[in-house]
Protein backbone atom coordinates (compact mmCIF):
# COMPACT_ATOMS: atom_id res chain seq x y z
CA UNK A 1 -12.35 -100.40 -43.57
CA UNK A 2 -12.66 -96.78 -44.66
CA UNK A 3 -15.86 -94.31 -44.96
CA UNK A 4 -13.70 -91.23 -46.80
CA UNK A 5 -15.64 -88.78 -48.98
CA UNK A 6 -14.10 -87.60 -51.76
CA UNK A 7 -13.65 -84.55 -52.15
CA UNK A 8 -12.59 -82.36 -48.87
CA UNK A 9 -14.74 -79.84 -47.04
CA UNK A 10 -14.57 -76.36 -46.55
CA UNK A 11 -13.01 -74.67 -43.88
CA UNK A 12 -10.52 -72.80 -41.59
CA UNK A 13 -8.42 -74.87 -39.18
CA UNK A 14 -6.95 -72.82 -36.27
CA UNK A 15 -3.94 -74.73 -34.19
CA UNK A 16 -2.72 -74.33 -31.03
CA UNK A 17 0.91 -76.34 -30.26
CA UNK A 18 0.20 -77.39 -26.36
CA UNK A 19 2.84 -76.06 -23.94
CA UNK A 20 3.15 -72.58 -25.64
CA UNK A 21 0.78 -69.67 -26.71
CA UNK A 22 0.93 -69.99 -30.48
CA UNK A 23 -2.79 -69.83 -32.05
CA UNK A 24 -2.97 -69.74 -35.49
CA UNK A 25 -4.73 -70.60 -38.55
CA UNK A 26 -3.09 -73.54 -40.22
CA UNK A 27 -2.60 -70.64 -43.54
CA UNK A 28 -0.56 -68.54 -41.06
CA UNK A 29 1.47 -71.15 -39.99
CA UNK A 30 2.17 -72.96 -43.01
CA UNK A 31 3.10 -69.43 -44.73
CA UNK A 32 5.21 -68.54 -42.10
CA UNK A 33 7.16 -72.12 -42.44
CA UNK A 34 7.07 -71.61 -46.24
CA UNK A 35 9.20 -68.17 -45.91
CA UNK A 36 11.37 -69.56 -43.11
CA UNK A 37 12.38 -72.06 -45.75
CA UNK A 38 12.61 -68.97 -47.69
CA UNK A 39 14.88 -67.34 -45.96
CA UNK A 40 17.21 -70.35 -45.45
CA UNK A 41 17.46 -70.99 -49.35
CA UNK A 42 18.00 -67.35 -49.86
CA UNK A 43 20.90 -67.47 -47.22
CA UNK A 44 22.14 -70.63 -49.53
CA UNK A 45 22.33 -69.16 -52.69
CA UNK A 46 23.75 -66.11 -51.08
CA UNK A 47 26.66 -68.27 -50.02
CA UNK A 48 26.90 -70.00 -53.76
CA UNK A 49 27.38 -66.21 -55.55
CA UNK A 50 29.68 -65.34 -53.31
CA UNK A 51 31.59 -68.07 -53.91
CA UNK A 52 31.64 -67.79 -57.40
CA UNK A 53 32.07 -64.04 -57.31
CA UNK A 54 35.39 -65.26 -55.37
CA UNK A 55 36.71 -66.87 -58.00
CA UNK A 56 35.55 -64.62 -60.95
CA UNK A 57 37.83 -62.42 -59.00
CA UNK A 58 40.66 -64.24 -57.67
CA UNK A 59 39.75 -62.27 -54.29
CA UNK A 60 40.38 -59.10 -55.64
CA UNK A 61 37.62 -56.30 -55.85
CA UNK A 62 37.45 -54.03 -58.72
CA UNK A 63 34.98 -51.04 -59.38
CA UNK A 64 35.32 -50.34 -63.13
CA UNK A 65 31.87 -50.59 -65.19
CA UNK A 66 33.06 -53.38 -67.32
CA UNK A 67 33.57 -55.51 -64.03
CA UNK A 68 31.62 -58.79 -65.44
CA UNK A 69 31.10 -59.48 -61.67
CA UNK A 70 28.90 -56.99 -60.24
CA UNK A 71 25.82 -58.94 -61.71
CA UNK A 72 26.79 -61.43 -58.98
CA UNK A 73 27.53 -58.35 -56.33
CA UNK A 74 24.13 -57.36 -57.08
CA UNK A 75 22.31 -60.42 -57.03
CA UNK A 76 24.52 -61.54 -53.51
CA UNK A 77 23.18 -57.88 -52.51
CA UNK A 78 19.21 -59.10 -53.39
CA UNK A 79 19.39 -62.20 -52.12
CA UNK A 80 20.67 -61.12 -48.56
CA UNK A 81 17.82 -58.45 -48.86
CA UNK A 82 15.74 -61.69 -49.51
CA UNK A 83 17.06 -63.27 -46.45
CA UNK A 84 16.27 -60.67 -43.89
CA UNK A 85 12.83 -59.86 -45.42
CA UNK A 86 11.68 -63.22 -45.23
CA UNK A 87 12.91 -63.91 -41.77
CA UNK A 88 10.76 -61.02 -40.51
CA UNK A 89 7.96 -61.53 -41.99
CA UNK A 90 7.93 -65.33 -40.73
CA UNK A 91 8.71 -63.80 -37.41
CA UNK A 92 6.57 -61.40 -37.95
CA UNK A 93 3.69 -63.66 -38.71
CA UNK A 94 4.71 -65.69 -35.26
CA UNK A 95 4.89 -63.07 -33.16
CA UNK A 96 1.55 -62.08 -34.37
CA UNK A 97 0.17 -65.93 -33.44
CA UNK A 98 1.72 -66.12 -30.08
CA UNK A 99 0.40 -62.34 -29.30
CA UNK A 100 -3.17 -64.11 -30.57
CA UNK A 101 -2.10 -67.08 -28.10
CA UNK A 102 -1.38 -65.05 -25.39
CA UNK A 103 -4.82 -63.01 -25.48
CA UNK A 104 -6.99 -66.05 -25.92
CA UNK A 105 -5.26 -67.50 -23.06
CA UNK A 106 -5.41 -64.59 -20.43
CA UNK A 107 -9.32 -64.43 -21.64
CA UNK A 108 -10.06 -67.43 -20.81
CA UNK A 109 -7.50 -67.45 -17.21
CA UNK A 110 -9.99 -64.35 -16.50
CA UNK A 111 -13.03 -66.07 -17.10
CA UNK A 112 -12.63 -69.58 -15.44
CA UNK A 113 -11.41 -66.80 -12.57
CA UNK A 114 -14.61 -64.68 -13.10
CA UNK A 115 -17.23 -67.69 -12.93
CA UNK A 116 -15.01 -69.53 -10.14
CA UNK A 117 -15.85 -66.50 -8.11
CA UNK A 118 -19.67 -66.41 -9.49
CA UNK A 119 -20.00 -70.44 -8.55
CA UNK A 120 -18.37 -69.83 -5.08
CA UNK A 121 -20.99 -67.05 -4.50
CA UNK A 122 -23.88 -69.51 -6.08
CA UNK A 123 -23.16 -71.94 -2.93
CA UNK A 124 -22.70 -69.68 -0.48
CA UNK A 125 -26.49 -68.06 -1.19
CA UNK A 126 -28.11 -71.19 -1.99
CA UNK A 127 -30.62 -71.34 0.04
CA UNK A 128 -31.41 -67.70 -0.35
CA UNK A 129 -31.19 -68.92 -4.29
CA UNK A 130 -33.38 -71.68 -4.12
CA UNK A 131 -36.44 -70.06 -2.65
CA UNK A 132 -36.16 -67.06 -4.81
CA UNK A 133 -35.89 -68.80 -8.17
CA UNK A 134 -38.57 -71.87 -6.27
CA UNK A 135 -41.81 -69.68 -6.47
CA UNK A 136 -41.94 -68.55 -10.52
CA UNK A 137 -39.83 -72.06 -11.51
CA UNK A 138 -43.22 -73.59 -10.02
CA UNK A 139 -45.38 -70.69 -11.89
CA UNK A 140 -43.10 -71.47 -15.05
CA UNK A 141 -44.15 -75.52 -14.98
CA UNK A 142 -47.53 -74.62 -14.55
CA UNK A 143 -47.70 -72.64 -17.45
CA UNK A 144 -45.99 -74.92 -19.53
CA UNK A 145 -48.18 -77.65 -18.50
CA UNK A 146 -51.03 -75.45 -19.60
CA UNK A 147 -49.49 -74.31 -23.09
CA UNK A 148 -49.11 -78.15 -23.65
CA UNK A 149 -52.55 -79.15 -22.64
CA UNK A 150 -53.96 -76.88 -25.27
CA UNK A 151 -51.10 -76.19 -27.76
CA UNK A 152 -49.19 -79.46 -27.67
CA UNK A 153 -45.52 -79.19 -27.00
CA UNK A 154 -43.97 -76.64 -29.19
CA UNK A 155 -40.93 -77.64 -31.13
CA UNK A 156 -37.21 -77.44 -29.77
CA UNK A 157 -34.60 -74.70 -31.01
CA UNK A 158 -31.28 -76.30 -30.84
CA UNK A 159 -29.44 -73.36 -32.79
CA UNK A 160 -27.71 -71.97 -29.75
CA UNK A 161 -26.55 -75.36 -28.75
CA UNK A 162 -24.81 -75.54 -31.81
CA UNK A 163 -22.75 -72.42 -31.32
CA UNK A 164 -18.81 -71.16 -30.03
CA UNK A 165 -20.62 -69.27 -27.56
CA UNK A 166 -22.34 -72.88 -25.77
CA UNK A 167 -19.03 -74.31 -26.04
CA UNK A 168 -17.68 -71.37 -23.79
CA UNK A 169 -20.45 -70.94 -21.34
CA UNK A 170 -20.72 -74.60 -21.10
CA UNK A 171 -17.07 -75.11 -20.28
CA UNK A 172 -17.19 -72.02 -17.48
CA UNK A 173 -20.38 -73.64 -16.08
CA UNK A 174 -18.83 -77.08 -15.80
CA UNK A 175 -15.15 -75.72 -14.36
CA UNK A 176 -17.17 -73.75 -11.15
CA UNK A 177 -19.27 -76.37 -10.70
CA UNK A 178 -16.77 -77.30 -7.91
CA UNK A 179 -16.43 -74.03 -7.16
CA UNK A 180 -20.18 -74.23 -5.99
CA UNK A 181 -19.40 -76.84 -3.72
CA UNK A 182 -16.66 -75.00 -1.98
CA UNK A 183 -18.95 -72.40 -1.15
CA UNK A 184 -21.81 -74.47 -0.10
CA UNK A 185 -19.11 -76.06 2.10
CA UNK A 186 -18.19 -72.98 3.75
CA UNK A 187 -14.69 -73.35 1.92
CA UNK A 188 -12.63 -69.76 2.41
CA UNK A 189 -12.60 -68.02 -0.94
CA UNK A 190 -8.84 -67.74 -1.61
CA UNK A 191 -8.66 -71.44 -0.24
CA UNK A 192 -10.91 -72.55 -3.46
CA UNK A 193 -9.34 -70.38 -5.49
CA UNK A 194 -5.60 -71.81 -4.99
CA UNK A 195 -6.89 -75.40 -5.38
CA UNK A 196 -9.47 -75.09 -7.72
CA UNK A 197 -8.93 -74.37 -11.78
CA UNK A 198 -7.65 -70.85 -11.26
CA UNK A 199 -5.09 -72.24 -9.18
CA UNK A 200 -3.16 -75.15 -8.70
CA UNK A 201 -6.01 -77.57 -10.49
CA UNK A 202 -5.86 -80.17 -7.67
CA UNK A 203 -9.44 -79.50 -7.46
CA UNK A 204 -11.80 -79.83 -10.47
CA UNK A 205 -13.99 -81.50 -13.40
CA UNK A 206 -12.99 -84.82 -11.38
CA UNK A 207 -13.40 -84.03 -8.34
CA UNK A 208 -17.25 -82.75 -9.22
CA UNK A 209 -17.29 -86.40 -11.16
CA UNK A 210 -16.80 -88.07 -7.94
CA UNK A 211 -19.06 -86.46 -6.14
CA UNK A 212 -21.78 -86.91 -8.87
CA UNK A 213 -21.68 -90.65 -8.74
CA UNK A 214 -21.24 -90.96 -4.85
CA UNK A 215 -25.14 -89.55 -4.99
CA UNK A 216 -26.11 -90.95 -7.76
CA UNK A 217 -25.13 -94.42 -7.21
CA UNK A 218 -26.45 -94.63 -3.67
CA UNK A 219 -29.93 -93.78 -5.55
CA UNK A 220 -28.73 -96.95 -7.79
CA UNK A 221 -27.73 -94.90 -10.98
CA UNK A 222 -24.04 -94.77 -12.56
CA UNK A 223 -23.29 -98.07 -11.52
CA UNK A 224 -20.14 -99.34 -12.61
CA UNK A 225 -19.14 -103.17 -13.18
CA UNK A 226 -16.60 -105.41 -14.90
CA UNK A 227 -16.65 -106.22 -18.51
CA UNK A 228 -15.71 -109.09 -21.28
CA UNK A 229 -14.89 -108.67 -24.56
CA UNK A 230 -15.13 -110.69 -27.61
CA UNK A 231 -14.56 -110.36 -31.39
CA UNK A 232 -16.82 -109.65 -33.83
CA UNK A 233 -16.15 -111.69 -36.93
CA UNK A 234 -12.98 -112.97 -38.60
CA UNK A 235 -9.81 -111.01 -38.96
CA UNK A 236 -9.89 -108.75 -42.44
CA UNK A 237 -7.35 -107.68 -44.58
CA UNK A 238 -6.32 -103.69 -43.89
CA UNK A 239 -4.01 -100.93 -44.99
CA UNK A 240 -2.01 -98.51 -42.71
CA UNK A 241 -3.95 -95.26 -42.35
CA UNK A 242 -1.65 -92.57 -43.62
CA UNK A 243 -3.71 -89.55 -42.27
CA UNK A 244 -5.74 -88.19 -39.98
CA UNK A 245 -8.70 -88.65 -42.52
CA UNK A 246 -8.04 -92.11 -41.74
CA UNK A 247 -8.10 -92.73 -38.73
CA UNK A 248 -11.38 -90.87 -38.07
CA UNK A 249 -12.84 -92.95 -41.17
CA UNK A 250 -11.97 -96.53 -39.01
CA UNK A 251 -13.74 -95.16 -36.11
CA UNK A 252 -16.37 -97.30 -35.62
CA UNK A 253 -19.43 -95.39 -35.15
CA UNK A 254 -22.20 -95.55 -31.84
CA UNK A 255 -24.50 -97.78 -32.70
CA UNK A 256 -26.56 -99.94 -30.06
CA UNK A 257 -25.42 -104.15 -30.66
CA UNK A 258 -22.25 -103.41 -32.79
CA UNK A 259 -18.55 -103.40 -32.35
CA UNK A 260 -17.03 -100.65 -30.37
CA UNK A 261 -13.59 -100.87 -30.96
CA UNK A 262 -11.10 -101.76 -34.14
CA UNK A 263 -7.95 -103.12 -33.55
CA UNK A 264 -5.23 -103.17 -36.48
CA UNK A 265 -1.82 -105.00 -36.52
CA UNK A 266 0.89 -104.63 -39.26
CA UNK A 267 4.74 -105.33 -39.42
CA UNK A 268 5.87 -108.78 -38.73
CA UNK A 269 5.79 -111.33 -35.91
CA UNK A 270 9.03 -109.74 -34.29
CA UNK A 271 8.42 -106.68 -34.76
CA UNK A 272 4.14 -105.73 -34.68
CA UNK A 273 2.66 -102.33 -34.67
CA UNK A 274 -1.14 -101.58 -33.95
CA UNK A 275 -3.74 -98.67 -34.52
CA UNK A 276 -6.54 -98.61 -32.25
CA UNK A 277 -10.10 -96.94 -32.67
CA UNK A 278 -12.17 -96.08 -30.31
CA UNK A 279 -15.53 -95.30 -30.77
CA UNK A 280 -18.58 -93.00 -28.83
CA UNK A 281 -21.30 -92.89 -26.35
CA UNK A 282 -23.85 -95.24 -27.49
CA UNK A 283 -26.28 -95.76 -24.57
CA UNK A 284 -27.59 -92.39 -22.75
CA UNK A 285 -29.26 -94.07 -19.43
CA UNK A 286 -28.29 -93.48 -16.43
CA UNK A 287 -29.23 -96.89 -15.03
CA UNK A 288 -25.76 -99.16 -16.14
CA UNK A 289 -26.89 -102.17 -19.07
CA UNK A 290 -25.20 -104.39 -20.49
CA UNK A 291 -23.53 -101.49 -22.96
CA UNK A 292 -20.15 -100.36 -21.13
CA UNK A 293 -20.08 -97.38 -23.95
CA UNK A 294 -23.21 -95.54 -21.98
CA UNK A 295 -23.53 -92.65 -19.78
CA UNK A 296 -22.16 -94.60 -16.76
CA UNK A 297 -19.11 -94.98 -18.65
CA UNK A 298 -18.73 -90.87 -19.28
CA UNK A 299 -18.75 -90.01 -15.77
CA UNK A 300 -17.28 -92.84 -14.04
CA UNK A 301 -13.99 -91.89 -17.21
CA UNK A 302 -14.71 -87.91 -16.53
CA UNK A 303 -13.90 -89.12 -12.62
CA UNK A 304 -10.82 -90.59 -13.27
CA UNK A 305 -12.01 -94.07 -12.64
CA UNK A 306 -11.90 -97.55 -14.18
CA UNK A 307 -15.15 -97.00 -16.72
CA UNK A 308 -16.58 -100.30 -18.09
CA UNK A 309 -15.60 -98.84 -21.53
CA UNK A 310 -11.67 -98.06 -20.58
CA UNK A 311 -11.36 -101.62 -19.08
CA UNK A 312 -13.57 -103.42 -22.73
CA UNK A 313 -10.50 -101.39 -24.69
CA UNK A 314 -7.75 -102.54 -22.27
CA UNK A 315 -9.01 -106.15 -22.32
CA UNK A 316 -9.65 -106.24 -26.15
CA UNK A 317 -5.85 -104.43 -26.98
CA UNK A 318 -3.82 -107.48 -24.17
CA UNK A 319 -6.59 -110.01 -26.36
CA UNK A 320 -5.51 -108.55 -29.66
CA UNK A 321 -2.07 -109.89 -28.66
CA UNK A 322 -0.41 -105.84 -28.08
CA UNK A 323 2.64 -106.18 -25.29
CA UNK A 324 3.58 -103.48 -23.32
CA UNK A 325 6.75 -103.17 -25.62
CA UNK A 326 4.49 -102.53 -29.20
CA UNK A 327 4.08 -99.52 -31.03
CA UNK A 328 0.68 -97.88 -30.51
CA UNK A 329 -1.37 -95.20 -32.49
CA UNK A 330 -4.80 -95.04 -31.19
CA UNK A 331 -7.44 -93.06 -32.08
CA UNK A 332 -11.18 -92.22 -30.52
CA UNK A 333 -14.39 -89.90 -30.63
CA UNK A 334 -16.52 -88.38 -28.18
CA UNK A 335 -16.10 -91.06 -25.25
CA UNK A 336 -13.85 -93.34 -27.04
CA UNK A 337 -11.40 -89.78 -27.36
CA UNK A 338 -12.07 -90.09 -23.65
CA UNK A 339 -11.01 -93.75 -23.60
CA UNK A 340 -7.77 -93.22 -25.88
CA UNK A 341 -6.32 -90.48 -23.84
CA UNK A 342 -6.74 -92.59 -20.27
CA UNK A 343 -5.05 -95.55 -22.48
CA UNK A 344 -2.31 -93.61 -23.37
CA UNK A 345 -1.87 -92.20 -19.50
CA UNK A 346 -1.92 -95.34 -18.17
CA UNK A 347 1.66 -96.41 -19.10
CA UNK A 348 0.35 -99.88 -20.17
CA UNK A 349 1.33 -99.84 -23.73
CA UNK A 350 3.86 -98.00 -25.74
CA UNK A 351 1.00 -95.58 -27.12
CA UNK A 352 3.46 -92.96 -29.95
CA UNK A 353 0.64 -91.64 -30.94
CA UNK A 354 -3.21 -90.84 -30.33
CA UNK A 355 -5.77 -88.41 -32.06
CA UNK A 356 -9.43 -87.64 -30.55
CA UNK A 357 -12.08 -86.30 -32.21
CA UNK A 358 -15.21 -84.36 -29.83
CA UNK A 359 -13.91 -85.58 -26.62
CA UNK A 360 -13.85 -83.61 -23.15
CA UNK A 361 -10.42 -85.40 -23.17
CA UNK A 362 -7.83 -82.07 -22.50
CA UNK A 363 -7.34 -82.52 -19.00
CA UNK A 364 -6.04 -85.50 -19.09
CA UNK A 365 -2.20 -85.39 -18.68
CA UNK A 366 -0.68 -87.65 -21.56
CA UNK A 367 2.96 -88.81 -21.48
CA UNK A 368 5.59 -86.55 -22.61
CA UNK A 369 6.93 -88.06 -25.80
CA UNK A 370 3.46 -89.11 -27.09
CA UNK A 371 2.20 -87.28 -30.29
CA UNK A 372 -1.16 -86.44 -29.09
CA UNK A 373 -3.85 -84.57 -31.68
CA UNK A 374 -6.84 -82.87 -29.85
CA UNK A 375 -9.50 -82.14 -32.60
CA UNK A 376 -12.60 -79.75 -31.47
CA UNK A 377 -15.36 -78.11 -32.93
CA UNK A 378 -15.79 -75.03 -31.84
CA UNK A 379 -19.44 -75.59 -32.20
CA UNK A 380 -19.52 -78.87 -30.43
CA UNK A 381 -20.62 -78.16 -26.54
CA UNK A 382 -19.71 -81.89 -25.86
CA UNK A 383 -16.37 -80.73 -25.84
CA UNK A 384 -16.87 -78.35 -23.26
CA UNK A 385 -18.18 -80.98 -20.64
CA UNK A 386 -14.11 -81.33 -19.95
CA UNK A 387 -14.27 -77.58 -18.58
CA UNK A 388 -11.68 -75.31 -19.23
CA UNK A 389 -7.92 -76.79 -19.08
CA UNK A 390 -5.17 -74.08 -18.52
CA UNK A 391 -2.56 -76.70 -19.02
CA UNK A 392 -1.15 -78.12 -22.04
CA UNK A 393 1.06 -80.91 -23.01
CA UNK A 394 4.41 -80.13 -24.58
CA UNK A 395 3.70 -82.73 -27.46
CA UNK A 396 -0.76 -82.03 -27.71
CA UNK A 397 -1.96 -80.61 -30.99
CA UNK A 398 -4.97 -79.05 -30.70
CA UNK A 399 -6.90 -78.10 -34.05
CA UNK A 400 -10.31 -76.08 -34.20
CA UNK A 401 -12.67 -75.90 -36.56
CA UNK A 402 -16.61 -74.48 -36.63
CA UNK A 403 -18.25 -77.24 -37.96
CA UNK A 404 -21.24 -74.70 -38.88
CA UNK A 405 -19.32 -71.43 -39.95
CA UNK A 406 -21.30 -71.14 -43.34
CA UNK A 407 -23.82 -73.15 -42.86
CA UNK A 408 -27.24 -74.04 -40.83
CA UNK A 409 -27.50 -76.73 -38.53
CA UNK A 410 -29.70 -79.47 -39.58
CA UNK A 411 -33.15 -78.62 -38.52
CA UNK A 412 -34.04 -80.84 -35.58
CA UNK A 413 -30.66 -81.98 -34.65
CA UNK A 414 -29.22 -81.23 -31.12
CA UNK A 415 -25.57 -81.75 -31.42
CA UNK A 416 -24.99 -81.97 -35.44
CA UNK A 417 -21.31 -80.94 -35.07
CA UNK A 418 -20.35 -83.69 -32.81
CA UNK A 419 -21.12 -85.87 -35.15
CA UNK A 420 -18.79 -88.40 -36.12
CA UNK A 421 -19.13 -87.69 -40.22
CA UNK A 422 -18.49 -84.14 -39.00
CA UNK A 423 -15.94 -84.55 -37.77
CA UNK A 424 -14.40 -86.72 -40.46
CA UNK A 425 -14.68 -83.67 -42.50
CA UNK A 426 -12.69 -81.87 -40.59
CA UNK A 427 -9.94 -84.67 -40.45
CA UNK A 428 -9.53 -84.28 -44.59
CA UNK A 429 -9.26 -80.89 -43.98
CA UNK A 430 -6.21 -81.57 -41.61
CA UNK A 431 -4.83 -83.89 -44.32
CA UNK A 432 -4.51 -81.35 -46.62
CA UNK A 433 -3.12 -78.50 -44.53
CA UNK A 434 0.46 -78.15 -45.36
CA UNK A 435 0.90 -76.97 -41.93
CA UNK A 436 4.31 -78.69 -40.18
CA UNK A 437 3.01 -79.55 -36.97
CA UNK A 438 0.12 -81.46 -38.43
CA UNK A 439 2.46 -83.15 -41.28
CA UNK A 440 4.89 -84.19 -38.56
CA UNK A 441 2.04 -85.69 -36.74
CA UNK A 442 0.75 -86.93 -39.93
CA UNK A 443 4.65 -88.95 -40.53
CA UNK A 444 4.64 -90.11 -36.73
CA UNK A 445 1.51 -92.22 -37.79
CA UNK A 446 3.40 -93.60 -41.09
CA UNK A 447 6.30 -93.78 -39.51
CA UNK A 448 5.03 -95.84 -36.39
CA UNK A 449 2.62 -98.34 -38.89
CA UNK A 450 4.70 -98.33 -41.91
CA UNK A 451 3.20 -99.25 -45.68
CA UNK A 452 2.78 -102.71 -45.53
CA UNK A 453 -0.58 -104.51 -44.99
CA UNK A 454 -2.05 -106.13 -41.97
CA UNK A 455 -4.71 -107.52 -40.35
CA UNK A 456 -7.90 -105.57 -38.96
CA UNK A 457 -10.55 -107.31 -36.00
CA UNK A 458 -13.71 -105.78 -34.76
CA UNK A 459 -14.26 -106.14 -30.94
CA UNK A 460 -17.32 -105.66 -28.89
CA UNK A 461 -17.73 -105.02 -25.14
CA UNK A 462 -20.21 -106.29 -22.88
CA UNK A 463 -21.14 -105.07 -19.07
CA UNK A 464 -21.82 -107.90 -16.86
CA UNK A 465 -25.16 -108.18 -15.06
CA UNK A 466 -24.33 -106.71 -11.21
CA UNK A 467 -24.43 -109.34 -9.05
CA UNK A 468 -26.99 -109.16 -6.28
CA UNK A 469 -25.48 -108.45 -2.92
CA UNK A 470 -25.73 -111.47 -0.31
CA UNK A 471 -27.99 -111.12 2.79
């Protein structure tokens, strides 16, 4: 059931442990846990020559030359110089990450405060807005109308799309969005501010997602209706993932007509465990089909409602034969991330574990308890569609990476590091990080599966037609 390359990318992982400020590189952080395990052994063997210096000595201290013991008083005197040195260098090295943590956050606190205030401006002066910018946007589409009537349509940079700087903007631009609203509303400014992001987050990337498809669906777009699911061939034989790498290789990938989800069982009859992938966006119209893995899907999911695609993953794990009761890792990308994180919040099954991969999935509050691995892309703007989160789960992992650091985006591609292949680089990487927050994750997964083989079925979802309203 696996796609893994074989040999493993390139690249510098930075991790943030959700719930504090520590921001590292996974090199900091696994050198820092390397001489804190330094500094522990150092203590030990300190311990051990003193001991044996005891009973060289019988207890009794002697200062003559000849005294066969002072090798040990000197080495007892190194190794406690051992000790202290590497316990401040590994709290050096922390401090250092947490200062880094606490930077990053209070940058980003000031600018989801900064464009809050820009956005709540933006709706106040909209009208004023709209007929300035309404006289050269019409002069622009003229002009481009020309070019094209002459030139042809001139080909599409999407470098800047693929870049940390997108990924920013289009997080701030998506978190004032309701900021916007407030103003247009008439809202008082420190009223918005208290409730919106800045604040106490009651009011948000949600919020904005209900709004969007009250319009829109009046206008007969984002539609939403129930789903069936079905499986896709006979059960197959299957190993328990035992990494990251893994799990993002089982994720089936968006493709129009094929299986959206993966469902894995292993243990015995009395005692079952299952891994669950989830996989991405496949249709992009706004007008709802027969695909519940669509647009529709995203923002009815990004509202905090019952998306076609949440309810074809719900339906296919209670089909699958998972009770509330079984152990759960699941694992998704882009919407399916989405879809794994709302499975895990719902409280129906005993999720341990879930890992996304490009998802706008931070905001959503997971159970405490549940080992929860955030992967991003720094130069992925997908993942900013979530906005910017200021809270963090005690037990979330997030882990960075720029897909595109060294190297230039394929020509012609608009979103090349939200790729799922991409991002399946980025999971090896992750595998072989020494880093202890990511191994610990990495043993929840074995621990919760186990070794032995299972069973693997492919499911696929299917929207049902909407049924005309009676007259």
């Amino acid at each position: 059931m696996s796609e893994r390359p074989d040999a493993v990318p390139e690249g510098e992982l930075t991790i943030s442990v959700g719930g504090t400020t520590l921001v590292a590189t996974d090199a900091v952080l696994a050198q820092a846990e390397m001489l804190r395990n330094a500094q522990v052994q150092a203590g030990d063997w300190q311990s051990r020559v003193e001991s044996i210096r005891q009973l060289d000595l019988g207890g009794v201290w002697t200062w003559t030359p000849e005294d066969p013991s002072l090798t040990l008083t000197w080495a007892g005197v190194a190794l406690g110089q051992l000790e202290e040195r590497t316990g401040d260098l590994a709290a050096s090295l922390t401090d250092a990450a947490e200062r880094y943590g606490w930077t990053e956050r209070a940058v980003m606190h000031m600018a989801v405060l900064g464009s809050a205030g820009l956005g709540y401006d933006l709706g106040r002066f909209r009208a004023l807005v709209f007929l300035l910018a309404a006289g050269p946007a019409a002069r622009g589409a003229l002009a481009w109308r020309a070019w094209n009537s002459h030139h042809g349509s001139p080909g599409i940079d999407y470098r800047f799309l693929t870049s940390p700087a997108a990924v920013v903007l289009t997080k701030l631009i998506v978190t004032s969005l309701d900021d916007v609203a407030a103003g247009a509303l008439g809202v008082p400014l420190p009223i918005d501010l208290l409730l919106g992001d800045s604040g106490l987050g009651l009011v948000g990337v949600s919020t904005t997602a209900v709004a969007v498809l009250a319009a829109a669906r009046s206008r007969g777009l984002f539609r939403e209706g129930p789903v069936k699911v079905a499986t896709a061939g006979a059960a197959t034989s299957a190993t328990p993932p035992t990494g990251v790498g893994d799990l993002a290789a089982r994720i089936p990938k968006a493709i129009a007509g094929q299986p959206q989800v993966l469902i894995e069982n292993y243990g015995t009859p009395e005692n079952l465990s299952w891994a669950v992938y989830v996989g991405g966006t496949i249709d992009w119209n706004a007008v709802a089909t027969t695909e519940p893995w669509d647009l529709t899907a995203n923002v009815t999911a990004m509202a905090g409602q019952n998306a076609g695609s949440l309810q074809a993953v719900m339906q296919a794990m209670h089909a699958a034969g998972i009770t509330a009761g079984d152990p759960v890792v699941i694992a998704g990308h882009s919407q399916g991330g989405l879809v794994a994180t709302q499975v895990a919040a719902s409280g129906a099954f005993a999720v341990r574990a879930v890992v996304t991969f490009g998802a706008p999935e931070s905001r959503v509050s997971v159970p405490s308890g549940v080992a929860t691995m955030t992967v991003e892309h720094t130069d992925d703007v997908t993942t900013g569609l979530g906005g910017a989160s200021m809270v963090q789960s005690e037990d979330r992992i997030t882990v960075r990476r720029e897909a595109f650091f060294s190297a230039e985006p394929p020509a012609g591609e608009a979103l090349p590091a939200h790729h799922l292949d991409t991002y399946r680089e980025t999971a090896l990487l992750i595998d072989a990080s020494p880093e202890k927050n990511l191994t610990d994750f990495r043993d929840t997964v074995t621990r919760v599966l186990g070794s032995e083989p299972g069973d693997a079925v492919l499911w696929r979802g299917i929207r049902l037609p909407e049924r005309p309203t009676p007259r």
